[in-house]
N, C-alpha and C. Protein backbone atom coordinates (compact mmCIF):
# COMPACT_ATOMS: atom_id res chain seq x y z
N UNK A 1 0.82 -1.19 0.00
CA UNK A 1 0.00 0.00 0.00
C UNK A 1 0.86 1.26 0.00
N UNK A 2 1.74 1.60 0.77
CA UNK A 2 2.96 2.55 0.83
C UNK A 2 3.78 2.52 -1.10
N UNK A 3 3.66 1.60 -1.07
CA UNK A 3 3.99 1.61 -2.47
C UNK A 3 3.07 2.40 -3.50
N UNK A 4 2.29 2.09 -3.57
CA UNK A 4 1.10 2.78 -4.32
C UNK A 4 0.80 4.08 -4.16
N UNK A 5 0.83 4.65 -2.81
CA UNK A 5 0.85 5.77 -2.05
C UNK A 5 2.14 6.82 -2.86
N UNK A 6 3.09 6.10 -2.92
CA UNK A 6 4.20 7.30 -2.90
C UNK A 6 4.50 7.29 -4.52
N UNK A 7 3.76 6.11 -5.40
CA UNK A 7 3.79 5.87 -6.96
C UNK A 7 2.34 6.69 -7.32
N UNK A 8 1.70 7.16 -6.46
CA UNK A 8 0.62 7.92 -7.41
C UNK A 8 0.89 9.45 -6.57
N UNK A 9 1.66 9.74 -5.62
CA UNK A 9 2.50 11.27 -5.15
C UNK A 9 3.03 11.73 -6.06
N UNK A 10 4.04 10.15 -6.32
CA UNK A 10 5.25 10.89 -7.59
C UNK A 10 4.36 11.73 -8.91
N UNK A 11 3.71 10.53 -9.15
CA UNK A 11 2.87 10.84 -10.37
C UNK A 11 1.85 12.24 -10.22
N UNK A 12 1.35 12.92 -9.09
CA UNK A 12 0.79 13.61 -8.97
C UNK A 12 1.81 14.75 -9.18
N UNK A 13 2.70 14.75 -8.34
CA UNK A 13 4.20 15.86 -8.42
C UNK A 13 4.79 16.26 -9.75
N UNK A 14 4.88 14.99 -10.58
CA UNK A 14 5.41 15.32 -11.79
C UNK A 14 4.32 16.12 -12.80
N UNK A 15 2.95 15.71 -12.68
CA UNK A 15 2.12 16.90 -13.16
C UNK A 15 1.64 17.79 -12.77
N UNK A 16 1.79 18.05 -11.30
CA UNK A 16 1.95 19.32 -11.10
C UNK A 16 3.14 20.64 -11.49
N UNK A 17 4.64 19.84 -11.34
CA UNK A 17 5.20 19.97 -12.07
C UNK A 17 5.40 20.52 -13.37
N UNK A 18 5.11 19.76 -14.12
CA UNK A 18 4.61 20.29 -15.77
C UNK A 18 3.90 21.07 -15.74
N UNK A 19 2.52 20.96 -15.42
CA UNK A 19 1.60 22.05 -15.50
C UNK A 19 1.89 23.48 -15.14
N UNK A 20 2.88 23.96 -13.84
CA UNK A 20 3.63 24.88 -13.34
C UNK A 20 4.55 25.10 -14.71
N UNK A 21 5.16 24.47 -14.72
CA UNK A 21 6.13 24.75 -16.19
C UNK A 21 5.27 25.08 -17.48
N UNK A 22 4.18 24.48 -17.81
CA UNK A 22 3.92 24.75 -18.77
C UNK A 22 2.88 26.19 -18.44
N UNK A 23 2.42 26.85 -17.30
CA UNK A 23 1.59 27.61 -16.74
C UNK A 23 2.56 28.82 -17.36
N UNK A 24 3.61 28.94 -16.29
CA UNK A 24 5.05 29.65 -16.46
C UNK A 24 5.42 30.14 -17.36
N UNK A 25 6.12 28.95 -18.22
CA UNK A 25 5.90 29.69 -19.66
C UNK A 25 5.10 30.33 -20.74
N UNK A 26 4.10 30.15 -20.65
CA UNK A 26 2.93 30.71 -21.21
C UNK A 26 2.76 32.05 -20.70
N UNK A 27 2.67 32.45 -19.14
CA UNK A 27 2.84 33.49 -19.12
C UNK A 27 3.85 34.53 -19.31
N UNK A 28 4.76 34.20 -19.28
CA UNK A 28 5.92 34.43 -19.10
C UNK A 28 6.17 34.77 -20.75
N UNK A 29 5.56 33.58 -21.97
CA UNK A 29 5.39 34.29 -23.53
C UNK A 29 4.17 36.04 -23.83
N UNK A 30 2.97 35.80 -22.62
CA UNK A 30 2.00 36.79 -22.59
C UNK A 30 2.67 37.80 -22.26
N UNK A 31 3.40 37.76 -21.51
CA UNK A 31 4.09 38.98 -20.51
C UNK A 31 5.47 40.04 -22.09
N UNK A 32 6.10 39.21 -22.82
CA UNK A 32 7.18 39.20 -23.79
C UNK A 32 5.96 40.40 -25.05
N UNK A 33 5.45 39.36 -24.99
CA UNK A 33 4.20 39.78 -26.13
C UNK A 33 3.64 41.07 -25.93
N UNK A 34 2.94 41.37 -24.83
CA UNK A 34 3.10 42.55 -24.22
C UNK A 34 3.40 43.46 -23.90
N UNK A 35 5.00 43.30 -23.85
CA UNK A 35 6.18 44.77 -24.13
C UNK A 35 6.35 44.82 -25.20
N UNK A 36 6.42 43.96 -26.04
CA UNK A 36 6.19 44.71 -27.69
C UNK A 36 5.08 45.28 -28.06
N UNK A 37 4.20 44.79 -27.92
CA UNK A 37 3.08 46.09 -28.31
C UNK A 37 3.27 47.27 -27.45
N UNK A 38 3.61 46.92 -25.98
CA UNK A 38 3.79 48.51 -25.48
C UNK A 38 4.97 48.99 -26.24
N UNK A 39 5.93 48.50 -26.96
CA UNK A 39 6.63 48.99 -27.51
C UNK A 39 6.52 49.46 -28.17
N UNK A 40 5.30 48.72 -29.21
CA UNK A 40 4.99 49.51 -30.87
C UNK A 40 4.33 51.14 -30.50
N UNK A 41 3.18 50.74 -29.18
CA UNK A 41 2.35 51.83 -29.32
C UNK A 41 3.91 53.01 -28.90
N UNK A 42 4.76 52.85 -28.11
CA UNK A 42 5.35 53.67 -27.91
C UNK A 42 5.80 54.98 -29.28
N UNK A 43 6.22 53.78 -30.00
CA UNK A 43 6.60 54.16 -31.58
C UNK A 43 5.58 55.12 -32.06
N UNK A 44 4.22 54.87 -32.14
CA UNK A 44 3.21 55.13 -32.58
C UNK A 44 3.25 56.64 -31.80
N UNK A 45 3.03 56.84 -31.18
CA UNK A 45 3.26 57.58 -30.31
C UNK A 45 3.85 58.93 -30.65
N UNK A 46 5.68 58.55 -30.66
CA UNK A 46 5.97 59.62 -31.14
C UNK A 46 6.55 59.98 -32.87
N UNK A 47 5.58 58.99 -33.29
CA UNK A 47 5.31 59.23 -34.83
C UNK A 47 4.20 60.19 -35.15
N UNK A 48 3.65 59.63 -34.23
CA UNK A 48 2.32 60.84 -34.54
C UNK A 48 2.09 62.26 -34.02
N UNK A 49 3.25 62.52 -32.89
CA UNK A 49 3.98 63.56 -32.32
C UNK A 49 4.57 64.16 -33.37
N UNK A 50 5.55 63.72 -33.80
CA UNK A 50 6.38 63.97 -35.21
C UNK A 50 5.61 64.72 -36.07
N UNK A 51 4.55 63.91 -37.13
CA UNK A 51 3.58 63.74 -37.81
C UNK A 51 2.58 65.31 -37.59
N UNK A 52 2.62 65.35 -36.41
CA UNK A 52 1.71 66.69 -35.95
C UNK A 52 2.98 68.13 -35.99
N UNK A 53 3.72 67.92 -35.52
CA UNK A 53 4.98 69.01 -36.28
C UNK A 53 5.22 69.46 -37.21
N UNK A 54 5.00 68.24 -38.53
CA UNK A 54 5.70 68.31 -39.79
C UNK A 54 4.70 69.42 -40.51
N UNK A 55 3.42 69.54 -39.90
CA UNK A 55 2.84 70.60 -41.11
C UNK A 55 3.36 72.47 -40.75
N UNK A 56 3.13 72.40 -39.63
CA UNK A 56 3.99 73.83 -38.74
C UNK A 56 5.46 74.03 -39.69
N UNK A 57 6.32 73.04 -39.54
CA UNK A 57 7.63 73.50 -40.00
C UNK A 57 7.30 73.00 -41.38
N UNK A 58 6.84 72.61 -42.11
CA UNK A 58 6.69 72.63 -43.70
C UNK A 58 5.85 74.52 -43.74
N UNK A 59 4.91 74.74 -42.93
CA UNK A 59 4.28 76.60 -43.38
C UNK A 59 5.67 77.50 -42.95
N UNK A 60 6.21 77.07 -41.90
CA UNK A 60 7.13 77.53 -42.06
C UNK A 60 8.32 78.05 -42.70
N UNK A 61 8.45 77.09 -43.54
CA UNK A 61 9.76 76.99 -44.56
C UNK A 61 8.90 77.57 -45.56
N UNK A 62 7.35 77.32 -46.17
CA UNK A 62 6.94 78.03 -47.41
C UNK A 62 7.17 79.16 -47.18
N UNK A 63 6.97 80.18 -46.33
CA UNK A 63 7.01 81.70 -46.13
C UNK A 63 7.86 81.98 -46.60
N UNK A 64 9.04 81.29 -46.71
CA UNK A 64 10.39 81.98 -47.01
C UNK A 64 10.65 81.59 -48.19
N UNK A 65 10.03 80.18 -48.99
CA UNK A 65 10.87 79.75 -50.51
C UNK A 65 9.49 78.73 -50.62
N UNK A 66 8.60 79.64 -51.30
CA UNK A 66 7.06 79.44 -51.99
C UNK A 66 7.27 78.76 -53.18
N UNK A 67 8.68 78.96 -53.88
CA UNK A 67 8.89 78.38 -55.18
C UNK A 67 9.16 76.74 -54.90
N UNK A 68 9.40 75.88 -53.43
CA UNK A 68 9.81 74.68 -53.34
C UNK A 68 8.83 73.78 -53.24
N UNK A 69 7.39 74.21 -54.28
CA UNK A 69 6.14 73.34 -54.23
C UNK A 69 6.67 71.68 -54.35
N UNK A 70 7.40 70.91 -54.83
CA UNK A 70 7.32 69.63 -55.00
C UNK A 70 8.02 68.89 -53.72
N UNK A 71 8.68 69.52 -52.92
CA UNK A 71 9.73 69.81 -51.57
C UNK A 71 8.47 69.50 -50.72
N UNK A 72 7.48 70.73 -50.62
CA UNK A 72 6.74 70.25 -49.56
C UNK A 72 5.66 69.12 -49.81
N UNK A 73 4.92 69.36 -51.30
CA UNK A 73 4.36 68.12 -51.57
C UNK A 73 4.88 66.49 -50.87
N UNK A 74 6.44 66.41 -50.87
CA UNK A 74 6.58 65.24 -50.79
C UNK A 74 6.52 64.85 -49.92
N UNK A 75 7.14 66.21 -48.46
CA UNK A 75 6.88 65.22 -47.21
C UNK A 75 5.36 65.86 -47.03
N UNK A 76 4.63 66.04 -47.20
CA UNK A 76 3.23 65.89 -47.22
C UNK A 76 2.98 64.31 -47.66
N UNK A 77 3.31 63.91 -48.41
CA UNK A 77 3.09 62.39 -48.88
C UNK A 77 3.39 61.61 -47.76
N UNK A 78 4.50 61.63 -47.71
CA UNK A 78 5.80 61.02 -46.72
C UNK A 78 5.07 60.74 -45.53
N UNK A 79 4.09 61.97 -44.66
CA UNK A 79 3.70 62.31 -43.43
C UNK A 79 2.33 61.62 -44.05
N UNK A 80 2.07 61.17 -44.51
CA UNK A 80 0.53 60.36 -44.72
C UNK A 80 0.96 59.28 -45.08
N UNK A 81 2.07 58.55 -45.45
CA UNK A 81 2.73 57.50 -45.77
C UNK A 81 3.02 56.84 -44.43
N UNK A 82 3.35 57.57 -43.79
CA UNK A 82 4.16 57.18 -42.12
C UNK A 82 2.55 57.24 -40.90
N UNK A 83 1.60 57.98 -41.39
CA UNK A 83 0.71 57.73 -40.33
C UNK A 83 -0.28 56.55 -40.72
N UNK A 84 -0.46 56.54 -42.48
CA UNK A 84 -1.32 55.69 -42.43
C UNK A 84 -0.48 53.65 -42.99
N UNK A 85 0.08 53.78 -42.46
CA UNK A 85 1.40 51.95 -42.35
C UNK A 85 0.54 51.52 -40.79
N UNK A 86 0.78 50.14 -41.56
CA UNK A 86 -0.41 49.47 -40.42
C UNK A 86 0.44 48.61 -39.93
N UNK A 87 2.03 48.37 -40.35
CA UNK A 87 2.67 47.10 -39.95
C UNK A 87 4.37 47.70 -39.86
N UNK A 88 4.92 46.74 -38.99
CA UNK A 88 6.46 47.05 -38.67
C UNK A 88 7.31 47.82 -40.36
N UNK A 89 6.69 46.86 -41.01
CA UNK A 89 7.82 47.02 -42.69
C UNK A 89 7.10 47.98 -43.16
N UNK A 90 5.60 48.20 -43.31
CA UNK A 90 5.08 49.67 -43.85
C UNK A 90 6.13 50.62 -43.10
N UNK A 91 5.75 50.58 -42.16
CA UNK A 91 6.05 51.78 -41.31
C UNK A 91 7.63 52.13 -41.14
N UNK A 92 8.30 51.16 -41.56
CA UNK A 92 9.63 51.76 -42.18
C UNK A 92 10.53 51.76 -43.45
N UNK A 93 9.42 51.22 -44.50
CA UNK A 93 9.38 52.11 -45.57
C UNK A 93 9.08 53.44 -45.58
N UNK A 94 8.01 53.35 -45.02
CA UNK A 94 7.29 55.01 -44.45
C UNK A 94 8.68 56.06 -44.24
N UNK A 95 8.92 55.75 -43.28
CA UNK A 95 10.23 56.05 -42.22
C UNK A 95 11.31 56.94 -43.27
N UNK A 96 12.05 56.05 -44.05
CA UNK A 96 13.06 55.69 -44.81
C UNK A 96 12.56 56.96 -46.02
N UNK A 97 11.39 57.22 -46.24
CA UNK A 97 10.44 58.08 -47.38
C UNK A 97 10.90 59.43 -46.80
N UNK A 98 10.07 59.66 -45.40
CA UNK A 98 10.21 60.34 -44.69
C UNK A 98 11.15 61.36 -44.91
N UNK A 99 12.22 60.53 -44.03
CA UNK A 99 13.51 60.77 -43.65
C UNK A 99 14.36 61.61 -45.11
N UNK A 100 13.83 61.55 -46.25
CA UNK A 100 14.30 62.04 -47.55
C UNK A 100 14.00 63.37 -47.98
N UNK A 101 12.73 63.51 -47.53
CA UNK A 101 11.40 64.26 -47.43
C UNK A 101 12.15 65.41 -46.68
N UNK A 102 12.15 64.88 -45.63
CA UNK A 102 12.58 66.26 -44.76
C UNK A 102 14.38 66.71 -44.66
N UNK A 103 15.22 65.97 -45.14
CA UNK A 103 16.33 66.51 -45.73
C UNK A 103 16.47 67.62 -46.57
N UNK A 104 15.27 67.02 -47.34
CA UNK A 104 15.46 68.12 -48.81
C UNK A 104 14.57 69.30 -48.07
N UNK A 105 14.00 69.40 -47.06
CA UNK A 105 13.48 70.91 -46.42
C UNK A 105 14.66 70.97 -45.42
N UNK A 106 14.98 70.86 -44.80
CA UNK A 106 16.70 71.09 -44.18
C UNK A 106 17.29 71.90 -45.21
N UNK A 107 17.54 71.24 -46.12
CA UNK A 107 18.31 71.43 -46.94
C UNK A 107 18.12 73.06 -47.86
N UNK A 108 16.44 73.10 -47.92
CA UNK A 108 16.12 74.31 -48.21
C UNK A 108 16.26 75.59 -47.34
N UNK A 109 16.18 74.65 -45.91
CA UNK A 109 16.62 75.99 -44.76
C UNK A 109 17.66 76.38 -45.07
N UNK A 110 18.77 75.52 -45.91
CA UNK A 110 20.01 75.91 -45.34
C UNK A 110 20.44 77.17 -46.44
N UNK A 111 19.85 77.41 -47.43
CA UNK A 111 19.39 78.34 -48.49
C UNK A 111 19.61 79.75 -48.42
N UNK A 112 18.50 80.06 -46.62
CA UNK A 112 17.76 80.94 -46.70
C UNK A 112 18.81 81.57 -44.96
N UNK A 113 19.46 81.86 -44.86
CA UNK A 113 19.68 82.31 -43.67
C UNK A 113 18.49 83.55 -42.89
N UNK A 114 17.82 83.67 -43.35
CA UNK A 114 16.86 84.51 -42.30
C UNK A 114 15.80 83.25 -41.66
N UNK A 115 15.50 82.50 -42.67
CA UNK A 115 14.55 81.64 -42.26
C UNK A 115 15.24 80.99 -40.85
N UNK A 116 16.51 79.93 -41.12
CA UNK A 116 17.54 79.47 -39.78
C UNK A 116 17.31 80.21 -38.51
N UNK A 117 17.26 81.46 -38.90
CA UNK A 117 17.72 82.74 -37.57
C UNK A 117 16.22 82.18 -37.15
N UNK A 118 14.99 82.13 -38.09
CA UNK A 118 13.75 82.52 -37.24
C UNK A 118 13.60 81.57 -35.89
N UNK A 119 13.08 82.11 -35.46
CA UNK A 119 12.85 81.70 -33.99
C UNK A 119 11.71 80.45 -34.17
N UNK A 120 10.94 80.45 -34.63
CA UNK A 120 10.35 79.42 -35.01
C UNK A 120 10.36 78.33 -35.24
N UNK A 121 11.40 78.05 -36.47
CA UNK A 121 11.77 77.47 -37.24
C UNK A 121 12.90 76.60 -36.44
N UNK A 122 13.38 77.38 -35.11
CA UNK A 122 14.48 77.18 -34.53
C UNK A 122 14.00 75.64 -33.26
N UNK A 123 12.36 76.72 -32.93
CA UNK A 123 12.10 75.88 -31.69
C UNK A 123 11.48 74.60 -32.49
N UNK A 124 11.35 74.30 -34.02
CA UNK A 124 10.65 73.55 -34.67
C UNK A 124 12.10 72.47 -34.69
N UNK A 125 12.81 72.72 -35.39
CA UNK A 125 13.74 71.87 -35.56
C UNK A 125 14.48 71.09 -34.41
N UNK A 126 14.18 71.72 -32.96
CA UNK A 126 14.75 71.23 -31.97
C UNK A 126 13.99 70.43 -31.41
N UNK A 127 12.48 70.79 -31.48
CA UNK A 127 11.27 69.51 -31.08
C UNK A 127 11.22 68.48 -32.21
N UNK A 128 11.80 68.17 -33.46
CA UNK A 128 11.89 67.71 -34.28
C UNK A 128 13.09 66.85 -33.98
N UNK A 129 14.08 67.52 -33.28
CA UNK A 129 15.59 66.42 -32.96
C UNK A 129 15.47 65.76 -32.24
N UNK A 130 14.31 66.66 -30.85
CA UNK A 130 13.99 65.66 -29.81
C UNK A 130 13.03 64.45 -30.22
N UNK A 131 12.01 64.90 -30.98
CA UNK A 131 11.10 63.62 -31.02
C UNK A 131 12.32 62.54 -31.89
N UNK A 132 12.77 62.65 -32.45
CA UNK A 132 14.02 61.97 -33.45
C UNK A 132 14.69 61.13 -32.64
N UNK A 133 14.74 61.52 -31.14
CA UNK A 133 16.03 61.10 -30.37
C UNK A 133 15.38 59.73 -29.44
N UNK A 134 13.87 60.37 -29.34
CA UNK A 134 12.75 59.07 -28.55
C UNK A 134 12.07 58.20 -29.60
N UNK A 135 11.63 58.75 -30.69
CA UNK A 135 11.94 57.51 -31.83
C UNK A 135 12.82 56.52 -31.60
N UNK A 136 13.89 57.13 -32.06
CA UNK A 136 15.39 55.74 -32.02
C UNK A 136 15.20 55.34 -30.41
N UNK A 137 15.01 55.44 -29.49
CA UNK A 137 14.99 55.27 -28.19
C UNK A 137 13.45 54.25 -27.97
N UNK A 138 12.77 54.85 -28.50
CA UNK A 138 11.34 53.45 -28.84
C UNK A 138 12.11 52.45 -29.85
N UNK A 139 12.33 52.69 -30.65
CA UNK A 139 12.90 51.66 -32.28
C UNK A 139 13.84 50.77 -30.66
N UNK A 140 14.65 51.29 -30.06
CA UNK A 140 15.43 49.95 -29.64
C UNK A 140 14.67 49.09 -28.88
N UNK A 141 14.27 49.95 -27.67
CA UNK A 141 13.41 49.31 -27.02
C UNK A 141 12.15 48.36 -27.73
N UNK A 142 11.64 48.70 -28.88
CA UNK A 142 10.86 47.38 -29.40
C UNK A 142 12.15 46.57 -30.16
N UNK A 143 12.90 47.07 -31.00
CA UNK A 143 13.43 45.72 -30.84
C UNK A 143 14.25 44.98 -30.04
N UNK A 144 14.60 45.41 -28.72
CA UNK A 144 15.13 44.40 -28.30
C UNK A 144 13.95 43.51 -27.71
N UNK A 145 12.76 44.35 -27.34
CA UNK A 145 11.19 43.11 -26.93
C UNK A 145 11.32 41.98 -27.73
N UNK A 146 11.30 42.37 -28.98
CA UNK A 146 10.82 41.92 -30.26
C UNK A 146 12.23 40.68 -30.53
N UNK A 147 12.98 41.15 -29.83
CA UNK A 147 14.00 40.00 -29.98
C UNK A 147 13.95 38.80 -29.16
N UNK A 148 13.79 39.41 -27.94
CA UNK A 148 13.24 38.33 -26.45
C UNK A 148 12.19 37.30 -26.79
N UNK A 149 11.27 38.49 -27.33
CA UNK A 149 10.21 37.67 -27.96
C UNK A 149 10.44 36.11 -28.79
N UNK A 150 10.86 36.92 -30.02
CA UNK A 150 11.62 35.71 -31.13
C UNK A 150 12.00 34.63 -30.23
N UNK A 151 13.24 34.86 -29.33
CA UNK A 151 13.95 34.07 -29.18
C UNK A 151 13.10 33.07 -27.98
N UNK A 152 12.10 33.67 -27.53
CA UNK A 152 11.63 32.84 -26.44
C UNK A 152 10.63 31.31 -27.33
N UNK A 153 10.12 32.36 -28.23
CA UNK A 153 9.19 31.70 -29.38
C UNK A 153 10.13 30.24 -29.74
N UNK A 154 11.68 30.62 -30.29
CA UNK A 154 12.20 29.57 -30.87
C UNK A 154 12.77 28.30 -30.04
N UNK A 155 12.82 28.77 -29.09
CA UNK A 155 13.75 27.96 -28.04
C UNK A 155 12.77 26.64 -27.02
N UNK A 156 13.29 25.53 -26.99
CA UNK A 156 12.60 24.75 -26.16
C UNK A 156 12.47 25.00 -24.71
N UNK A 157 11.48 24.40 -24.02
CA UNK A 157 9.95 23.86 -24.47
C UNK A 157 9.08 25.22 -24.77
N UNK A 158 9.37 26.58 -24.80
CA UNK A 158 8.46 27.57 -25.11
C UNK A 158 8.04 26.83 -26.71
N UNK A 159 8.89 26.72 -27.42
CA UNK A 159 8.19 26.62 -28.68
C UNK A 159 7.30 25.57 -28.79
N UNK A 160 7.78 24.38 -27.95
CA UNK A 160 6.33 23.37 -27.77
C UNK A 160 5.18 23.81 -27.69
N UNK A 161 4.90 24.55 -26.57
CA UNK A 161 3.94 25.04 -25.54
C UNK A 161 3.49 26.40 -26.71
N UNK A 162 4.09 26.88 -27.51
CA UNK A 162 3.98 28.03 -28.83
C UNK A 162 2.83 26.87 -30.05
N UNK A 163 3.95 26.02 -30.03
CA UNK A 163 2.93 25.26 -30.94
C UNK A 163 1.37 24.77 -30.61
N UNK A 164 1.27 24.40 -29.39
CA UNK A 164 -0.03 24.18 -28.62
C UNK A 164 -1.10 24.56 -28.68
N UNK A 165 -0.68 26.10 -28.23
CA UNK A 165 -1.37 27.44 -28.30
C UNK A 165 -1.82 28.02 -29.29
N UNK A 166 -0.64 28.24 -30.31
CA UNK A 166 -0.45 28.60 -31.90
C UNK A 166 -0.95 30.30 -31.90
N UNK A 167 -0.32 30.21 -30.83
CA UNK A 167 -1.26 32.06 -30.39
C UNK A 167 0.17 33.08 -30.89
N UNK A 168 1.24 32.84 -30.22
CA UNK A 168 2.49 33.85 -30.15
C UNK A 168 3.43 33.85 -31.92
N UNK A 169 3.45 35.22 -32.36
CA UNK A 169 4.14 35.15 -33.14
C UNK A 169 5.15 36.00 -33.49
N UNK A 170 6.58 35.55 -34.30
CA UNK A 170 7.43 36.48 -33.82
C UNK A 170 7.19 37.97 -34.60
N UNK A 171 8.10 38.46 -34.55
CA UNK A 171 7.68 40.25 -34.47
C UNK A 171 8.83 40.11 -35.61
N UNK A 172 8.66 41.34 -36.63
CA UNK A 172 9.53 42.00 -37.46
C UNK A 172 10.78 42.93 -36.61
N UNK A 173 11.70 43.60 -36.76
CA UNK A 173 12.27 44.11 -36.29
C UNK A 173 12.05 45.58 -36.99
N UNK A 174 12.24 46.61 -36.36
CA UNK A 174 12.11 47.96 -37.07
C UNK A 174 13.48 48.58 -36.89
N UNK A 175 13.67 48.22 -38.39
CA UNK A 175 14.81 48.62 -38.75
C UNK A 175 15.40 50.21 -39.09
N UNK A 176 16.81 50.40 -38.39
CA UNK A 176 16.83 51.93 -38.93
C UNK A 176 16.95 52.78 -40.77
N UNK A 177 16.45 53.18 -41.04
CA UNK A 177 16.46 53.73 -42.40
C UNK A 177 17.87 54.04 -42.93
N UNK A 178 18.16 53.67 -44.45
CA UNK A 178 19.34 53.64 -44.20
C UNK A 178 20.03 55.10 -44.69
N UNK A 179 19.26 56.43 -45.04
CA UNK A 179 19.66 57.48 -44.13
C UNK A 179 19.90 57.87 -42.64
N UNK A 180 19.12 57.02 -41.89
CA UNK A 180 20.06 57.41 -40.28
C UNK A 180 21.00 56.52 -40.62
N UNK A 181 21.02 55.22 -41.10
CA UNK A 181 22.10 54.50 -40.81
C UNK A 181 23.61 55.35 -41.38
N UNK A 182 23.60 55.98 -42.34
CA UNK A 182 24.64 56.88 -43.04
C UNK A 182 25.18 57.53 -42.33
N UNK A 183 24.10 58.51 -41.04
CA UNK A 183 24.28 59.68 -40.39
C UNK A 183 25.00 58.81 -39.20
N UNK A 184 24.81 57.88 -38.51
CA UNK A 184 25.16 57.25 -37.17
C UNK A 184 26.65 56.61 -38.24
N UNK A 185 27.18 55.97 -38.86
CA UNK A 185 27.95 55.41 -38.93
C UNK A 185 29.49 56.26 -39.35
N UNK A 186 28.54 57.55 -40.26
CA UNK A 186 29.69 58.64 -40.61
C UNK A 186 30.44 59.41 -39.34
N UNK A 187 31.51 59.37 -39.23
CA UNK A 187 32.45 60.04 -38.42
C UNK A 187 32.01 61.39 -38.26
N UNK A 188 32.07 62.13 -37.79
CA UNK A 188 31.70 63.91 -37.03
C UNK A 188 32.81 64.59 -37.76
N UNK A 189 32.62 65.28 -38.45
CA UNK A 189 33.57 66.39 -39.10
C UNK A 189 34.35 67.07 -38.17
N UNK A 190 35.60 67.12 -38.14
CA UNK A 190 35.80 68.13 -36.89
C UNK A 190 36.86 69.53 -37.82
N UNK A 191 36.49 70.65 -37.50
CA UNK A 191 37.42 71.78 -38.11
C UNK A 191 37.92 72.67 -37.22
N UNK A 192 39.08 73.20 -37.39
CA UNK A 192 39.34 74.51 -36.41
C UNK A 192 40.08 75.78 -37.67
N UNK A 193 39.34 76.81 -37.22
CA UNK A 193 39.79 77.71 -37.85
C UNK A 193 41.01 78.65 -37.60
């Protein structure tokens, strides 16, 4: 009888056991899953921060060079390209559009030295560097979620317990455009006069 006793314990232990393990991990995939979307919305966030800027400093820049109609047309495109992407790879194609878009109005500031001086234009471009700076600061933070994620997805027994479920799936990575990538990898000019 002691025999039987401690052969249906074991047996009770070992599925309790499992079940804890398999409980565990599951949440533990909900929980992964979870900081990536808080991640995306983060993104979302200050895209659409961004997005709400870009028409201010596009009236801006017309006042001064009315003749650069296809300049602002584009990031007009660009800025409806980037709000309306419904997925990681839209949204940095979007990005990458963007990012072209508003060079070539930089680029027109750099033209016009009264426009630069304006005060406007000044506090525009600096809420423009900042949102720029929590972008890339969301972009890592989802992907490194988005990596945890993956990797929890691929790895045993999560991926068993993935297959089971058939609920968790991995995430794209949001990649940097490869105009920032140009700007981050190029060396800093340095001059002295």
């Amino acid at each position: 009888m002691n025999v039987a006793l401690i052969v249906l314990l074991v047996v009770v232990a070992l599925v309790v056991i499992v079940v804890a393990a398999i409980w565990g991990t599951y949440n533990s995939l909900v929980k992964l899953d979870e900081r990536v979307n808080e991640a995306w919305s983060d993104i979302t966030v200050q895209l659409k921060y961004r997005a709400d800027l870009i028409p201010n400093l596009v009236e801006t820049v017309k006042g001064y060079a009315t003749h650069e109609k296809s300049a602002f047309e584009n990031v007009t495109k660009a800025r409806a390209a980037v709000m309306g992407a419904k997925d990681v790879k839209s949204t940095a194609e979007a990005e990458r559009t963007l990012e072209g878009a508003l060079s070539k109005i930089f680029a027109i500031a750099e033209a016009y030295p009264e426009l630069k001086a304006n005060t406007n234009f000044q506090q525009l471009q600096l809420q423009l560097q900042d949102v720029e700076d929590k972008i890339q600061a969301a972009r890592r933070f989802y992907n490194a979620g988005a990596k945890e994620l993956n990797t929890k997805i691929k790895i045993f027994p999560s991926n068993v317990i993935n297959n089971m479920v058939g609920h968790f799936k991995t995430r794209e990575y949001f990649e940097v455009p490869e105009t920032e990538k140009a700007k981050i990898e190029q060396a800093p000019e340095v001059k002295f006069n």
